[in-house]
Protein backbone atom coordinates (compact mmCIF):
# COMPACT_ATOMS: atom_id res chain seq x y z
CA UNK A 1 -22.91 138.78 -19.44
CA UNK A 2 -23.00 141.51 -16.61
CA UNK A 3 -23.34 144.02 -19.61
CA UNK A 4 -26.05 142.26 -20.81
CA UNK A 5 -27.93 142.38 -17.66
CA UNK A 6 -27.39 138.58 -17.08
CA UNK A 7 -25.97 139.16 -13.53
CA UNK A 8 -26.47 135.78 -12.38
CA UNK A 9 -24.36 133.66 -14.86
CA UNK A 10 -22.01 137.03 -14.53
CA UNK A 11 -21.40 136.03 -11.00
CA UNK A 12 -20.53 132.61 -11.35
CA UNK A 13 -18.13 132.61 -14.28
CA UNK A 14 -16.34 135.93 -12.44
CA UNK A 15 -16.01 133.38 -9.91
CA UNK A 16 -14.51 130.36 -12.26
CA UNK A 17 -12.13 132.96 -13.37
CA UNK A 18 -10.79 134.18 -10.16
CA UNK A 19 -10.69 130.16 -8.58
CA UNK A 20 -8.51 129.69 -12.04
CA UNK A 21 -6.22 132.58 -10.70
CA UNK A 22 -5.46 131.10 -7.61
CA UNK A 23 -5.50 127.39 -8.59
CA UNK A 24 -2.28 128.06 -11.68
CA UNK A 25 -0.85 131.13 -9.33
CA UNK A 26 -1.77 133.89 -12.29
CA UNK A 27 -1.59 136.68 -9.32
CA UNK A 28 -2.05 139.57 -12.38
CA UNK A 29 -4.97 137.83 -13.33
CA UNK A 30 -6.30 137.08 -10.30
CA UNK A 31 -6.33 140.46 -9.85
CA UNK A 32 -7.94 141.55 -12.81
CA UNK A 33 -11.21 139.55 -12.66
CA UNK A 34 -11.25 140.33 -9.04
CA UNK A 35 -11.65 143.70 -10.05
CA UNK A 36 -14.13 143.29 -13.18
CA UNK A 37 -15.97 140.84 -10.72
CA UNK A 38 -17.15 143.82 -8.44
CA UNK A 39 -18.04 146.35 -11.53
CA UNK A 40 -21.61 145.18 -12.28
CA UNK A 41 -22.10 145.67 -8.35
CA UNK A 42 -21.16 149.55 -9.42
CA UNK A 43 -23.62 149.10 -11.65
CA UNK A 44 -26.53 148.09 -10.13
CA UNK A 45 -26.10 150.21 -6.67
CA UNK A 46 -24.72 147.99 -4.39
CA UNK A 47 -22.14 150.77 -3.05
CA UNK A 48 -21.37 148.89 0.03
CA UNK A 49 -20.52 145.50 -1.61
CA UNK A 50 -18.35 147.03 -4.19
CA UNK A 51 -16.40 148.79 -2.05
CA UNK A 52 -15.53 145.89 0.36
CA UNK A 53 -14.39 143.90 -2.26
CA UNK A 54 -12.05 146.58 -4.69
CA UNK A 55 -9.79 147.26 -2.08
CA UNK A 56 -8.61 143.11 -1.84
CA UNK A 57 -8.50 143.81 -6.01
CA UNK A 58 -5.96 146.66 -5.49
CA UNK A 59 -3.89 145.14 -3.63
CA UNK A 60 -3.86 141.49 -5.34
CA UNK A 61 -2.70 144.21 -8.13
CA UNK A 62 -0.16 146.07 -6.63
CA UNK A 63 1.54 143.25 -5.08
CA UNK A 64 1.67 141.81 -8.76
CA UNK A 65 2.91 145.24 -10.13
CA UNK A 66 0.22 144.87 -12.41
CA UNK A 67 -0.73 148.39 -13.45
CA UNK A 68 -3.80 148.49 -15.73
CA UNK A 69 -6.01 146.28 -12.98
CA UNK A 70 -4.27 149.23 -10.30
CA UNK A 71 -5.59 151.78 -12.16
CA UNK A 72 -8.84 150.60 -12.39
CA UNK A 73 -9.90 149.29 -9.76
CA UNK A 74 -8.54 152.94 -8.52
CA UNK A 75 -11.08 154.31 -10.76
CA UNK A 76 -13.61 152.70 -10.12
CA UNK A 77 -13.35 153.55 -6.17
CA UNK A 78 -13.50 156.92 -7.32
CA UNK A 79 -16.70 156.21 -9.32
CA UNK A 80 -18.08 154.70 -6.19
CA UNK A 81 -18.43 157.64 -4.36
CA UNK A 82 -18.91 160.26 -7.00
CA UNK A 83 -22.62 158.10 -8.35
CA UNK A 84 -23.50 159.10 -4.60
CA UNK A 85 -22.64 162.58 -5.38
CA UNK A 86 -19.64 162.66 -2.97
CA UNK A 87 -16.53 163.69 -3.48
CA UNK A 88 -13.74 161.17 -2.63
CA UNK A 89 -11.84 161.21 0.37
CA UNK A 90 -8.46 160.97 -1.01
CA UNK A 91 -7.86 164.28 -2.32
CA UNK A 92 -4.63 162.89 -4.51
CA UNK A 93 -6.00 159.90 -6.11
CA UNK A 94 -6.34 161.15 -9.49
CA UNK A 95 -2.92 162.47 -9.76
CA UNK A 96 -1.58 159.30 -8.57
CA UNK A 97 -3.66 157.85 -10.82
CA UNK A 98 -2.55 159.50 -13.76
CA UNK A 99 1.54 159.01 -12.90
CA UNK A 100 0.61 155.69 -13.33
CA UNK A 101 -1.05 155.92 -16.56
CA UNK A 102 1.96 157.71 -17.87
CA UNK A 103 4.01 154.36 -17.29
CA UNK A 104 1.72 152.54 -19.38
CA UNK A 105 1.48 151.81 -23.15
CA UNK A 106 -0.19 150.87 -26.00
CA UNK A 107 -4.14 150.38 -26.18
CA UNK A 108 -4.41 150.12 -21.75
CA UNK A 109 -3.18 153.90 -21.74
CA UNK A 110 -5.49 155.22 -23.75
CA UNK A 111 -8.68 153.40 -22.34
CA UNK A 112 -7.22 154.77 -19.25
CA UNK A 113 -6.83 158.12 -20.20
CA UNK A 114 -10.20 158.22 -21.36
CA UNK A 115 -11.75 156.98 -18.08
CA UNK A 116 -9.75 159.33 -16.28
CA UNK A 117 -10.96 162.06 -18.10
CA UNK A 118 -14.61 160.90 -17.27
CA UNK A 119 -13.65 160.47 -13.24
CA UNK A 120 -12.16 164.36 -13.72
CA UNK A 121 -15.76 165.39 -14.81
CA UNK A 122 -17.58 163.35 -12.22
CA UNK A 123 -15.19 164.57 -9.21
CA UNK A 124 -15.76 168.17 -10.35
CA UNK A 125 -19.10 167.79 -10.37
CA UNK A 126 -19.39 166.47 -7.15
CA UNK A 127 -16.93 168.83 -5.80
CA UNK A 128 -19.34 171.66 -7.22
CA UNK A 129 -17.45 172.74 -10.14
CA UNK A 130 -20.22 172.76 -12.92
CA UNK A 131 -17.88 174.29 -15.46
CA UNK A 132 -15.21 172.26 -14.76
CA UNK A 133 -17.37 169.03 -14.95
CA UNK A 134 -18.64 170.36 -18.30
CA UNK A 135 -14.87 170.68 -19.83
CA UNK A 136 -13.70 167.32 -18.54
CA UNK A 137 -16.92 165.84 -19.61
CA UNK A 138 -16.38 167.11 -23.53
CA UNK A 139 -13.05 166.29 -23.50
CA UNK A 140 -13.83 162.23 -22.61
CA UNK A 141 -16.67 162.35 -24.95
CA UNK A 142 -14.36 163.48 -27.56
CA UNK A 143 -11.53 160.73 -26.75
CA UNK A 144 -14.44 158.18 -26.78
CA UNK A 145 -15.34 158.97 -30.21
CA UNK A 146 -12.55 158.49 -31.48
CA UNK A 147 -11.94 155.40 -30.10
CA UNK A 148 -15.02 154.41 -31.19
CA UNK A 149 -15.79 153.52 -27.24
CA UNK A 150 -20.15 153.80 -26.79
CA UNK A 151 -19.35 153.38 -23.07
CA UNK A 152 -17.44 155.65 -22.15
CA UNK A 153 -19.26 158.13 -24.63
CA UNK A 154 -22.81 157.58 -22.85
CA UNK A 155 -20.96 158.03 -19.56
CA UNK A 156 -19.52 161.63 -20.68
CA UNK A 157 -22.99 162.59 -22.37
CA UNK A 158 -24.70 162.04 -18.67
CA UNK A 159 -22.17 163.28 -16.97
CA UNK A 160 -21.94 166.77 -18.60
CA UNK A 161 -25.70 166.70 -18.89
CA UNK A 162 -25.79 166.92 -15.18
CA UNK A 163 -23.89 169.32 -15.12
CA UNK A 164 -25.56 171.21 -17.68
CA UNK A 165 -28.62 170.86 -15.87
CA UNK A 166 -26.90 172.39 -12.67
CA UNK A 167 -25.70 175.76 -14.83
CA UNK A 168 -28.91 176.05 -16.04
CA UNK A 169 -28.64 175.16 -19.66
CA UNK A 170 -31.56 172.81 -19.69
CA UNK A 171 -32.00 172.74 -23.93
CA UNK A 172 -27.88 171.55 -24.38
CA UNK A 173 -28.56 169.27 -21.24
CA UNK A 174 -32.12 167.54 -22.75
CA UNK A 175 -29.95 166.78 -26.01
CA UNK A 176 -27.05 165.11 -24.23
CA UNK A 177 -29.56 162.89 -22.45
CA UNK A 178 -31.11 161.84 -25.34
CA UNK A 179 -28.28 161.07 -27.60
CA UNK A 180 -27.06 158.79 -24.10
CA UNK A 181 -30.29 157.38 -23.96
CA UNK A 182 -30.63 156.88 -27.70
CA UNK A 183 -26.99 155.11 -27.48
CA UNK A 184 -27.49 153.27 -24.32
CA UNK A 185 -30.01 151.37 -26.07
CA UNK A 186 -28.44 150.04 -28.61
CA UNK A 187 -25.89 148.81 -26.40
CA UNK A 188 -28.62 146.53 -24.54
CA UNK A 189 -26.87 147.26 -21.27
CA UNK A 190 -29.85 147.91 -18.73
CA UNK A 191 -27.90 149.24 -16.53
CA UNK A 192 -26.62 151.93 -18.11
CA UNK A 193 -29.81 152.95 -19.56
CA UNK A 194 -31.37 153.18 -16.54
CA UNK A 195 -28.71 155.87 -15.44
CA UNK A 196 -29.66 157.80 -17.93
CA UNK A 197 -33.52 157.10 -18.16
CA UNK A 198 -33.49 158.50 -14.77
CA UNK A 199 -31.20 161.19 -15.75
CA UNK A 200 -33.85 162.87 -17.99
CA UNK A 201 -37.04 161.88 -16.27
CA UNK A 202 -36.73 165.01 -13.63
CA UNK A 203 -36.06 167.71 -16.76
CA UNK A 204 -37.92 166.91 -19.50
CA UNK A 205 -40.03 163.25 -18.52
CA UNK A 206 -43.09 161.56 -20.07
CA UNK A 207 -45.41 158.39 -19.01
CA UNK A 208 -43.38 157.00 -21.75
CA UNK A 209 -40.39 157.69 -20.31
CA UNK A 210 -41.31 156.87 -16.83
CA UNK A 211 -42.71 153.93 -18.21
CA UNK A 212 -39.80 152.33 -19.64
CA UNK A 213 -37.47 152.86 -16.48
CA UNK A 214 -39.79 151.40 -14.52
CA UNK A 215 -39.10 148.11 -16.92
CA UNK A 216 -35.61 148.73 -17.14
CA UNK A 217 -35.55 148.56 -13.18
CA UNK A 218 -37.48 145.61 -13.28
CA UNK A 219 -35.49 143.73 -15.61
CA UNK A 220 -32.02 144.59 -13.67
CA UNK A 221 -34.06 143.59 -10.38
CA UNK A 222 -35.12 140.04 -11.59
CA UNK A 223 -31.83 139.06 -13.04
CA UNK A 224 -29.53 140.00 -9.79
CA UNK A 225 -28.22 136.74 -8.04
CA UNK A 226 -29.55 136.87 -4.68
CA UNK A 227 -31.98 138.44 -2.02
CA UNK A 228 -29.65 140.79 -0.40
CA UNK A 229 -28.24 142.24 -4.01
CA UNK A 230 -32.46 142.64 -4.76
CA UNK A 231 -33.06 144.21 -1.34
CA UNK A 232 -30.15 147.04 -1.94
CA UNK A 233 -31.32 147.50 -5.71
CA UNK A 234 -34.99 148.16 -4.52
CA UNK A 235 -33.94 150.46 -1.42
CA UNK A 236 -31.79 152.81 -3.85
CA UNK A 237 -32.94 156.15 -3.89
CA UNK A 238 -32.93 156.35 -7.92
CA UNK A 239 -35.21 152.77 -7.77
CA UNK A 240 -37.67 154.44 -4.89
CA UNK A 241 -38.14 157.47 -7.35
CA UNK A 242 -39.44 156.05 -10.19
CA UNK A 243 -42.75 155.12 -8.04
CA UNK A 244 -42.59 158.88 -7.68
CA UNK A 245 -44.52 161.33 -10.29
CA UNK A 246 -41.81 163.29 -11.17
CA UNK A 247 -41.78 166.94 -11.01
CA UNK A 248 -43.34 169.32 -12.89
CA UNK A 249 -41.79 172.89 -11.86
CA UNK A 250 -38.85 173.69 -14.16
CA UNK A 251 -37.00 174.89 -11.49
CA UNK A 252 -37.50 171.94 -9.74
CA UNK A 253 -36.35 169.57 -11.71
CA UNK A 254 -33.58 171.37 -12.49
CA UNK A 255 -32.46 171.29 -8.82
CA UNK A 256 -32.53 167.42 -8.64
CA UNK A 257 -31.27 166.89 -12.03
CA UNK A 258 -27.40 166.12 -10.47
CA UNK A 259 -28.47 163.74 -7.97
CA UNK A 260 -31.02 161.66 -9.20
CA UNK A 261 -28.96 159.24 -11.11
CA UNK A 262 -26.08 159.58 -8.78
CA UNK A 263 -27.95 157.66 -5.53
C-alpha cells in the first residue's frame, strides 16, 4: 500500500501488524513492521518523524537478535541523512553494518548487500566523493539487475546520476535519469518517481516534465494520513521547487543537480 502511494490504509494496517506483535509476544516481528512502518515516512520527507521512530525499531531488533530488521533499520538511518545531503554522524556504521551482513544467509544477505552497496554510493556522495559515489552506484545497479530488484535499480540510476551531474558528465547523467524515470513508472510508486522527476528537472527539464511532478506531488500530498505529515510534505525544499521555473544556465543546473532530490 505505502508503495502504491496509499499512505493512509499503509498507516493503519502497519499499525494492526505491530499491535499483533505485542499482543502474541512476536518481539522479531514486532520489530520488523516497526521498522517497515517508518519507511514510507523516508519516503515522503518527513525526516524528523522517521528518525524518532527507527531508533525504538533498532532496538526492539537487537534485543530480539534479530539481524535482517538490525540491518535495516541501520540503513535506513543512514538513508535519512544522506536524502538531506549529509553525511552521517557515525563514521563506522557501514562497517558495522556489513559484519553483520556477513552473519547472515540466504536471500536477506543478498538484499542486504545490495542496499549496502547503494548507502556506499549515497554516503560518498554526500561526503564529496563523486567518483566514489559513481563506482558504488554501478556496482548496486549491477547486483539489482541481477536480482531482478526495479527498486533498488532506480535508486542506483539516481544516485550515480547525481553524481554524474556533479563531475560534469551531464549526457551519461540525462540517460540514467531517464531510464529511473522510465522504470519508476512502471512501478506506480509516486514516491519514487518524484525523486527522480525532480532529479532531472534542474539538467535537462520541460513543461512536460515540470508538469507531471507537480501531479506526482499532488497525488503523494492528498493521500498522506494527517495534517502535520501534509504540512512537512509541502514545506520540503524539493516540494517548494517545483513552483519554481527551473533553471536555464547549464552550469546552473548542474550545480543543484546533487541536492535537489536530496531535501
Amino acid at each position: 500500500m505505502a508503495a502504491s502511494g496509499r499512505y493512509a490504509e499503509a498507516q493503519r494496517v502497519f499499525t494492526d501488524a505491530c499491535q499483533v506483535g505485542l499482543k502474541y509476544e512476536n518481539w522479531k516481528f514486532h520489530a520488523r513492521a516497526l521498522c517497515m512502518s517508518a519507511g514510507f515516512y523516508l519516503d515522503v520527507f518527513d525526516f524528523g518523524s522517521h528518525q524518532q521512530l527507527m531508533p525504538e525499531a533498532l532496538e526492539r531488533a537487537r534485543a530480539a537478535g534479530f539481524k535482517p530488521t538490525m540491518v535495516m533499520t541501520s540503513l535506513d538511518l543512514v538513508f535519512n541523512y544522506t536524502r538531506r545531503n549529509r553525511v552521517p554522524p557515525d563514521e563506522k556504521i557501514l562497517s558495522e553494518i556489513a559484519e553483520i551482513i556477513k552473519e547472515m544467509g540466504g536471500w536477506h544477505r543478498w538484499l542486504m548487500e545490495v542496499r549496502l552497496g547503494h548507502a556506499r554510493a549515497e554516503v560518498a556522495l554526500a561526503c564529496g566523493n563523486p567518483d566514489e559515489a559513481i563506482l558504488k552506484a554501478t556496482e548496486s545497479i549491477s547486483q539489482s539487475r541481477t536480482g531482478q530488484r526495479l527498486k533498488y535499480e532506480i535508486a542506483g540510476l539516481e544516485t550515480r546520476a547525481r553524481a554524474l551531474a556533479v563531475r560534469g558528465r551531464t549526457y551519461e547523467a540525462i540517460s540514467d535519469l531517464r531510464r529511473a524515470i522510465e522504470l519508476a513508472r512502471s512501478m506506480g510508486d509516486p514516491a519514487m518517481l518524484l525523486r527522480t522527476l525532480t532529479a532531472l528537472l534542474p539538467i535537462d527539464g520541460s513543461d512536460t516534465l515540470l508538469a507531471e511532478a507537480r501531479a506526482t506531488a499532488q497525488t503523494i500530498l492528498v493521500a498522506l494520513p494527517n495534517a502535520e505529515m501534509q504540512a512537512r510534505f509541502r514545506s520540503a525544499q524539493t516540494v517548494q521547487q517545483l513552483a519554481l521555473t527551473f533553471p536555464q544556465n547549464p552550469a546552473q543546473a548542474l550545480s543543484s543537480s546533487s541536492t535537489l532530490s536530496q531535501t
